[in-house]
PDB file of N, CA and C in Angstrom:
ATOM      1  N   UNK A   1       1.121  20.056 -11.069  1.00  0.00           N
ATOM      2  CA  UNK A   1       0.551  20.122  -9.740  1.00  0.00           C
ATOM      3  C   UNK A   1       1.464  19.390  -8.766  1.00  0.00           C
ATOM      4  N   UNK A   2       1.753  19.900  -7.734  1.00  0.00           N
ATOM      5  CA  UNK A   2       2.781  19.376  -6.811  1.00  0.00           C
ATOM      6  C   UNK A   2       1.738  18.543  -5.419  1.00  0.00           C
ATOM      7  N   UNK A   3       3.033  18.019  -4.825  1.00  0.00           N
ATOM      8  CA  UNK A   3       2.109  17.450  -3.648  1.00  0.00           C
ATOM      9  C   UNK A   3       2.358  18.012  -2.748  1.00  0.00           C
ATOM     10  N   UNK A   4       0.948  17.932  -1.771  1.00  0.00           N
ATOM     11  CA  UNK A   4       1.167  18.695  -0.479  1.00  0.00           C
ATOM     12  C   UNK A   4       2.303  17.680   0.356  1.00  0.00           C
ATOM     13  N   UNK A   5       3.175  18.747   1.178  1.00  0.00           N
ATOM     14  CA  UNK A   5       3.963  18.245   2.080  1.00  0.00           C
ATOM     15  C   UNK A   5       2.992  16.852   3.190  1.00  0.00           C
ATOM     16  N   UNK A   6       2.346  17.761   3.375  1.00  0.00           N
ATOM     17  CA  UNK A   6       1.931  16.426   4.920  1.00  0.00           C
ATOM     18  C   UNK A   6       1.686  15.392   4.343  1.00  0.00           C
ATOM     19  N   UNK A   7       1.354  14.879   2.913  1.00  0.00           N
ATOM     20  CA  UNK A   7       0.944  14.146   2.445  1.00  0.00           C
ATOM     21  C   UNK A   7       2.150  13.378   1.769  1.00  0.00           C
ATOM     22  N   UNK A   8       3.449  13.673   1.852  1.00  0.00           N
ATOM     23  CA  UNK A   8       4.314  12.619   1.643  1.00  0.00           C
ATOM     24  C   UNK A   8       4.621  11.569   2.240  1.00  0.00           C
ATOM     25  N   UNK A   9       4.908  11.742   3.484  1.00  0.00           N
ATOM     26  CA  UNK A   9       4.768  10.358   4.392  1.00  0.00           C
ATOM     27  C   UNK A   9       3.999   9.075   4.278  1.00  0.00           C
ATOM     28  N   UNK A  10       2.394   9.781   4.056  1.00  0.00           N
ATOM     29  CA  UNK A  10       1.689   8.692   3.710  1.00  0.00           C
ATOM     30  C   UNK A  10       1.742   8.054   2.372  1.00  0.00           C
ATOM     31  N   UNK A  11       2.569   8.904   1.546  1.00  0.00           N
ATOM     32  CA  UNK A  11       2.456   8.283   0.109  1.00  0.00           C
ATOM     33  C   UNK A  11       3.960   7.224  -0.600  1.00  0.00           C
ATOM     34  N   UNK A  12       5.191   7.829   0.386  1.00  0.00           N
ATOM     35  CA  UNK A  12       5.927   6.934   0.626  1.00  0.00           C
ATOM     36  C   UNK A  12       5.780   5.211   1.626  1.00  0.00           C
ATOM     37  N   UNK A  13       4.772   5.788   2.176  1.00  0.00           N
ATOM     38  CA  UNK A  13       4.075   4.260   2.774  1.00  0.00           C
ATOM     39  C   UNK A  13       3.204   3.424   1.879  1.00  0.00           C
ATOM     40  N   UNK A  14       2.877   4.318   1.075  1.00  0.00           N
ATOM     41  CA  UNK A  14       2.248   3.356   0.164  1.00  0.00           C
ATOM     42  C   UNK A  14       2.739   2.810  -0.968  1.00  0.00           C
ATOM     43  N   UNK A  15       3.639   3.963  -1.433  1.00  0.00           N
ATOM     44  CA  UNK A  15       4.966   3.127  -2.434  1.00  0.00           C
ATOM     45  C   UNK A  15       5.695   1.894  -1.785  1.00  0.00           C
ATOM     46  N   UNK A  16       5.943   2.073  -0.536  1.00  0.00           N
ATOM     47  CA  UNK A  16       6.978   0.824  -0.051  1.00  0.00           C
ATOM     48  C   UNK A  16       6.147   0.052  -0.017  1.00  0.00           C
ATOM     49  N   UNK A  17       4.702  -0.225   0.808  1.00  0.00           N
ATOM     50  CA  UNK A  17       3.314  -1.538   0.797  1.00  0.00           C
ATOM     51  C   UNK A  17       3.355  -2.001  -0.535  1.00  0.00           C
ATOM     52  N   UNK A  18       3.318  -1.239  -1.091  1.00  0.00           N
ATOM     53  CA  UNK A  18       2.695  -1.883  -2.650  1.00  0.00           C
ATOM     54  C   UNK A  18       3.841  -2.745  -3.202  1.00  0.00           C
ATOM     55  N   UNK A  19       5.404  -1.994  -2.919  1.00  0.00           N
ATOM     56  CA  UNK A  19       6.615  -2.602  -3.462  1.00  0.00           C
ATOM     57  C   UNK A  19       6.415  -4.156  -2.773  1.00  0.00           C
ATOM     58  N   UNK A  20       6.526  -3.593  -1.699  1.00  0.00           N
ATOM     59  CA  UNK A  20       7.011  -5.120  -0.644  1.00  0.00           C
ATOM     60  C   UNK A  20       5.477  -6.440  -1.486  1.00  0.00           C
ATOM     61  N   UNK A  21       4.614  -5.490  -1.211  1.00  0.00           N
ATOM     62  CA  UNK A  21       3.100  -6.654  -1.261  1.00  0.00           C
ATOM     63  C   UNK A  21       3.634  -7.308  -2.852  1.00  0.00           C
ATOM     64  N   UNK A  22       3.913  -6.457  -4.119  1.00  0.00           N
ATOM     65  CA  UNK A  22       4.611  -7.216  -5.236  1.00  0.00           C
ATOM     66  C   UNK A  22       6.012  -8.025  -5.456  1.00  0.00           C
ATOM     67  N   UNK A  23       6.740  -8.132  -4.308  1.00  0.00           N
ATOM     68  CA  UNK A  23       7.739  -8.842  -4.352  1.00  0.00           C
ATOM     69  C   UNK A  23       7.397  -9.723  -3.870  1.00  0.00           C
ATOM     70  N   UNK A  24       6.247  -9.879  -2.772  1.00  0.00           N
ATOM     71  CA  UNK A  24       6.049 -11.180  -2.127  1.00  0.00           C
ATOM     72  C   UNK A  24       5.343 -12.106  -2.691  1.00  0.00           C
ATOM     73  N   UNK A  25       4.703 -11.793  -3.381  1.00  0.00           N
ATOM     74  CA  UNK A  25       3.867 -12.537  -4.681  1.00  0.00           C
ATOM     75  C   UNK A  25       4.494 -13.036  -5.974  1.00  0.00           C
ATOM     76  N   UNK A  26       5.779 -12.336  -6.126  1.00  0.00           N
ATOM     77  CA  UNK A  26       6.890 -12.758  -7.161  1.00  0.00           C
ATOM     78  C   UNK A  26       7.314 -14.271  -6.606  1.00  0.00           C
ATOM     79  N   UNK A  27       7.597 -13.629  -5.449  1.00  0.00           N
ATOM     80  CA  UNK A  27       8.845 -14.984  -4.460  1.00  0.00           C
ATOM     81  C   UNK A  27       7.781 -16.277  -4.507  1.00  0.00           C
ATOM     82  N   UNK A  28       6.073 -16.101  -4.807  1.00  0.00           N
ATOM     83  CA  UNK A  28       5.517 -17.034  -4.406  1.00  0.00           C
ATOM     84  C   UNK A  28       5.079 -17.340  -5.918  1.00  0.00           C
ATOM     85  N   UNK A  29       5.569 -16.972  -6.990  1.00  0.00           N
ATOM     86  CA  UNK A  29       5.368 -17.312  -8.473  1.00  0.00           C
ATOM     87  C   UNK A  29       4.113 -16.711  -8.690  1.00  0.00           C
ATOM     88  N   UNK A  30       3.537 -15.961  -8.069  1.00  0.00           N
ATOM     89  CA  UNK A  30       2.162 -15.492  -8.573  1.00  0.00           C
ATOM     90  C   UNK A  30       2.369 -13.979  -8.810  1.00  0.00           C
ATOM     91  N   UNK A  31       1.615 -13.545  -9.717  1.00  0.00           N
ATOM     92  CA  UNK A  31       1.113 -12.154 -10.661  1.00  0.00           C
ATOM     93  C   UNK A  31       0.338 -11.432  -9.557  1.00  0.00           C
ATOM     94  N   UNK A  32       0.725 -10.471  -9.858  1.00  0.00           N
ATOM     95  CA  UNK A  32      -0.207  -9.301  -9.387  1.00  0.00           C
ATOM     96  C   UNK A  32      -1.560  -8.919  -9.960  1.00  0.00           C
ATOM     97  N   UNK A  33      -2.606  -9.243  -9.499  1.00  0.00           N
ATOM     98  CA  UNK A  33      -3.779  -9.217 -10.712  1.00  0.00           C
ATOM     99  C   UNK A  33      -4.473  -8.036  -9.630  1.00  0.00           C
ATOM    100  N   UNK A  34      -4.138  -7.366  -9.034  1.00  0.00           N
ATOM    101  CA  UNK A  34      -4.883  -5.987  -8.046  1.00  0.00           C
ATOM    102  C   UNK A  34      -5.617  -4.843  -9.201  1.00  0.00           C
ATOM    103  N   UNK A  35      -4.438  -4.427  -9.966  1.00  0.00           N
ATOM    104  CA  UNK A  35      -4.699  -3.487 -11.106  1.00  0.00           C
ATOM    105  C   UNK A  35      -3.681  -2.499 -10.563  1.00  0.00           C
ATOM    106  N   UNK A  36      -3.950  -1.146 -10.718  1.00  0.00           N
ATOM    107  CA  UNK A  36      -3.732   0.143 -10.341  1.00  0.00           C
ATOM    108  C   UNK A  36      -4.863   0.733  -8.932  1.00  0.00           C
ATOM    109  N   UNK A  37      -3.895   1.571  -8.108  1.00  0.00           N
ATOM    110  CA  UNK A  37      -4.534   2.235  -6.871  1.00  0.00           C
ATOM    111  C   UNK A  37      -5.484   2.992  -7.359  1.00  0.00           C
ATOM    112  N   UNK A  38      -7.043   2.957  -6.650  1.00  0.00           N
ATOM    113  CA  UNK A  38      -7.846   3.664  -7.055  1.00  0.00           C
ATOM    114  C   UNK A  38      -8.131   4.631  -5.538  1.00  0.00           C
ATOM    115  N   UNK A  39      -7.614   4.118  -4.756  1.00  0.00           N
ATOM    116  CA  UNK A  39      -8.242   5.181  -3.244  1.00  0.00           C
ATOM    117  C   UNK A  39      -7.084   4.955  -2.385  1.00  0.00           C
ATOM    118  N   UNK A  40      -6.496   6.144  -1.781  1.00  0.00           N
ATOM    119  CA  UNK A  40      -5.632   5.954  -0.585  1.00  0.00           C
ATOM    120  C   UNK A  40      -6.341   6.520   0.764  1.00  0.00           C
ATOM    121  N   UNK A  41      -6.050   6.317   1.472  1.00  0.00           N
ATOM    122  CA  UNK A  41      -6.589   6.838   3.291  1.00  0.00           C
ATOM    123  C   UNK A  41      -6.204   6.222   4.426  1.00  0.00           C
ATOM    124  N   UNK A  42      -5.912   7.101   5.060  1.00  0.00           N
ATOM    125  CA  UNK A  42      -5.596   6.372   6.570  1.00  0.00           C
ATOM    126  C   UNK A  42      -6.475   6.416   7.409  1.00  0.00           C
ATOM    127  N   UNK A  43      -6.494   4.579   8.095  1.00  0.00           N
ATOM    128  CA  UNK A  43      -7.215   4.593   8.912  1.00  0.00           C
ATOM    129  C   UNK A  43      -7.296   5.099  10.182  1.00  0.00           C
ATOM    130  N   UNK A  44      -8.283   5.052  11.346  1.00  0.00           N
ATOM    131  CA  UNK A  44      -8.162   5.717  12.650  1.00  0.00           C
ATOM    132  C   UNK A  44      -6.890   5.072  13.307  1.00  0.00           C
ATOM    133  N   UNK A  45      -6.665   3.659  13.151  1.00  0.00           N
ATOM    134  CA  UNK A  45      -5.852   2.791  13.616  1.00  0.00           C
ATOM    135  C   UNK A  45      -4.044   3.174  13.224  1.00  0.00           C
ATOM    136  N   UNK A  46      -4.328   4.485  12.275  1.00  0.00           N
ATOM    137  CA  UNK A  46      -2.611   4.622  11.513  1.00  0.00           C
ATOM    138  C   UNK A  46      -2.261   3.877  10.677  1.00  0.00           C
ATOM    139  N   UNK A  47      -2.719   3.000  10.077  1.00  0.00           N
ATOM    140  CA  UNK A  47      -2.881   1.793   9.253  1.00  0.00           C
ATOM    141  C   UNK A  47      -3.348   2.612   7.431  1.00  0.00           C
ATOM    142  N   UNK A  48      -2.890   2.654   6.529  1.00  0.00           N
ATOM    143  CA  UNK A  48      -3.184   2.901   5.634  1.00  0.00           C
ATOM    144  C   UNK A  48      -3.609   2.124   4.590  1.00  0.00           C
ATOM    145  N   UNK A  49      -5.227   2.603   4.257  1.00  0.00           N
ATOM    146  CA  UNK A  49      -5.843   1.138   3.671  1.00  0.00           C
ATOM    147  C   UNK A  49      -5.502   1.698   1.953  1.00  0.00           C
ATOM    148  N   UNK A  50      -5.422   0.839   1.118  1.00  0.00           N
ATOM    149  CA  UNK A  50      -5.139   0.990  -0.398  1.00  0.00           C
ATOM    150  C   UNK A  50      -6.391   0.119  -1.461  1.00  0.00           C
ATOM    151  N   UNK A  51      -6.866   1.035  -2.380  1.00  0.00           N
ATOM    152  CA  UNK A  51      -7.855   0.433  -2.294  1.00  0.00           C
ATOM    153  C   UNK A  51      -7.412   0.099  -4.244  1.00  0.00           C
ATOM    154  N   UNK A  52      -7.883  -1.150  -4.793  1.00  0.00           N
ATOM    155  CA  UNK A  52      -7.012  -1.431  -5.917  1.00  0.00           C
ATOM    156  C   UNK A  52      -8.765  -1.539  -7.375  1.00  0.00           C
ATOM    157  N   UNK A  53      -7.918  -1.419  -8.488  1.00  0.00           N
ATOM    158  CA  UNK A  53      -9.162  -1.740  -9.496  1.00  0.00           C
ATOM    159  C   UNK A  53      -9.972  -2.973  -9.562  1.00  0.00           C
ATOM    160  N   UNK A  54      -9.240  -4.060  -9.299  1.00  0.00           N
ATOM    161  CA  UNK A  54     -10.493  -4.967  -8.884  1.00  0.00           C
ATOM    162  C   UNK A  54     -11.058  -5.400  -7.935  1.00  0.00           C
ATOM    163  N   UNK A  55     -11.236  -3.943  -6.955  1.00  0.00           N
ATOM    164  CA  UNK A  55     -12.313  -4.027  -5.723  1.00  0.00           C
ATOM    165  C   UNK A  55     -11.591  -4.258  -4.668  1.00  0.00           C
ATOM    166  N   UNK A  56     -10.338  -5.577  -4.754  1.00  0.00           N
ATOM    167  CA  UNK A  56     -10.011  -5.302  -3.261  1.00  0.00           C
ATOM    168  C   UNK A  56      -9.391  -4.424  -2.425  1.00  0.00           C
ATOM    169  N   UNK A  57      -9.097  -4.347  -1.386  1.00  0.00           N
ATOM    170  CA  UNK A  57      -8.556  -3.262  -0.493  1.00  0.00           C
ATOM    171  C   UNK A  57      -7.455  -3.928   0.639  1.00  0.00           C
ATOM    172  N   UNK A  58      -6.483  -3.043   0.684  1.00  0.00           N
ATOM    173  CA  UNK A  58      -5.940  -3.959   1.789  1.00  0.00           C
ATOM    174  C   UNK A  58      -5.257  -2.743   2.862  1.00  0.00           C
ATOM    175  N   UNK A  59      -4.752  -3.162   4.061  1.00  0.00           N
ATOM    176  CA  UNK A  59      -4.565  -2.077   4.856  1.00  0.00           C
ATOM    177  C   UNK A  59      -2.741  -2.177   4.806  1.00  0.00           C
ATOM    178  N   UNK A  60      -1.740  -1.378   5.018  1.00  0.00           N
ATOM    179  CA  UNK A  60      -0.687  -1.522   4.983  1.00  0.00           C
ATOM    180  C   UNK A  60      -0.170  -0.654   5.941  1.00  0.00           C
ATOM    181  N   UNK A  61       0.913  -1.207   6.890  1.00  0.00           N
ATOM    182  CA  UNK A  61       1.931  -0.556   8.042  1.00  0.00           C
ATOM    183  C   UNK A  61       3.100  -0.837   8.287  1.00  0.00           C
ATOM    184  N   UNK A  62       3.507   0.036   8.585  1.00  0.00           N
ATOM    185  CA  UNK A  62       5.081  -0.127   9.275  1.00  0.00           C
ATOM    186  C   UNK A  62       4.898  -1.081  10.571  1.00  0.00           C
ATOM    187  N   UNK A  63       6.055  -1.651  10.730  1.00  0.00           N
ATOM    188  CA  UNK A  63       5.913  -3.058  11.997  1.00  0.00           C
ATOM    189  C   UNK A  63       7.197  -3.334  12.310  1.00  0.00           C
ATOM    190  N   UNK A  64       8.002  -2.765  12.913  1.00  0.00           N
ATOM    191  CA  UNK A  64       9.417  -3.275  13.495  1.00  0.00           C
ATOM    192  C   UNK A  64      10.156  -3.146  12.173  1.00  0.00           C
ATOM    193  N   UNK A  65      10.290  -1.885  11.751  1.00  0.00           N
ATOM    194  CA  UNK A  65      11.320  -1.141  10.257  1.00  0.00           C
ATOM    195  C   UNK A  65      10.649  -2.095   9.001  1.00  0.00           C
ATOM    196  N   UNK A  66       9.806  -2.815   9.189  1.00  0.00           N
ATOM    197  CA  UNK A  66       9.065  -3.712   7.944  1.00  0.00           C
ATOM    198  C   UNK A  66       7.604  -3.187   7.400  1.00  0.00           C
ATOM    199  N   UNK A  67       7.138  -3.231   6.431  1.00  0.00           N
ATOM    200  CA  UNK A  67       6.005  -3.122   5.706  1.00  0.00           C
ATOM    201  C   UNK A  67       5.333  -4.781   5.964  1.00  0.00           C
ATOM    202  N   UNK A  68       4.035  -3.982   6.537  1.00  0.00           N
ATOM    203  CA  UNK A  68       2.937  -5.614   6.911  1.00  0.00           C
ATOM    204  C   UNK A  68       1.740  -5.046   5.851  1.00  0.00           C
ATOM    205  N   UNK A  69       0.991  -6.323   5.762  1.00  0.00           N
ATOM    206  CA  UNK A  69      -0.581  -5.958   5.347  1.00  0.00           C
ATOM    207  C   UNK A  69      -0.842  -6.927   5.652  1.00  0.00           C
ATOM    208  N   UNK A  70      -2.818  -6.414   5.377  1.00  0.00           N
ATOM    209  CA  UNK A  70      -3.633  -8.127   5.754  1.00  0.00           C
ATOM    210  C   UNK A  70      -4.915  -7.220   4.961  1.00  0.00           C
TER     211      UNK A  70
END
């Protein structure tokens, strides 16, 4: 099964969030304890929220050529 075109953009945004969000947690000696992605979607805001196996969720964007979340 292939992916729909329009839907690459958003899924390369979420490969880079997720990359960046696990390197920054390396640099700070801590593990990734999220799990695996269970929900992707973009918000009204353009903001793409990621939603992980142990419940939390976080939103992720582009910001001056950088990957942010909160």
């Amino acid at each position: 099964m292939g992916k729909e075109i329009e839907s690459l953009p958003l899924l390369r945004l979420v490969d880079a969030g997720i990359e960046a969000h696990k390197k920054a947690l390396e640099k700070r000696r801590m593990r990734w304890d999220k799990g695996d992605v269970t929900g992707i979607w973009r918000d009204s805001d353009g903001s793409v929220r990621v939603s992980y196996e142990n419940g939390q969720w976080f939103h992720y964007w582009e910001e001056d050529g950088r990957i942010t979340w909160e």
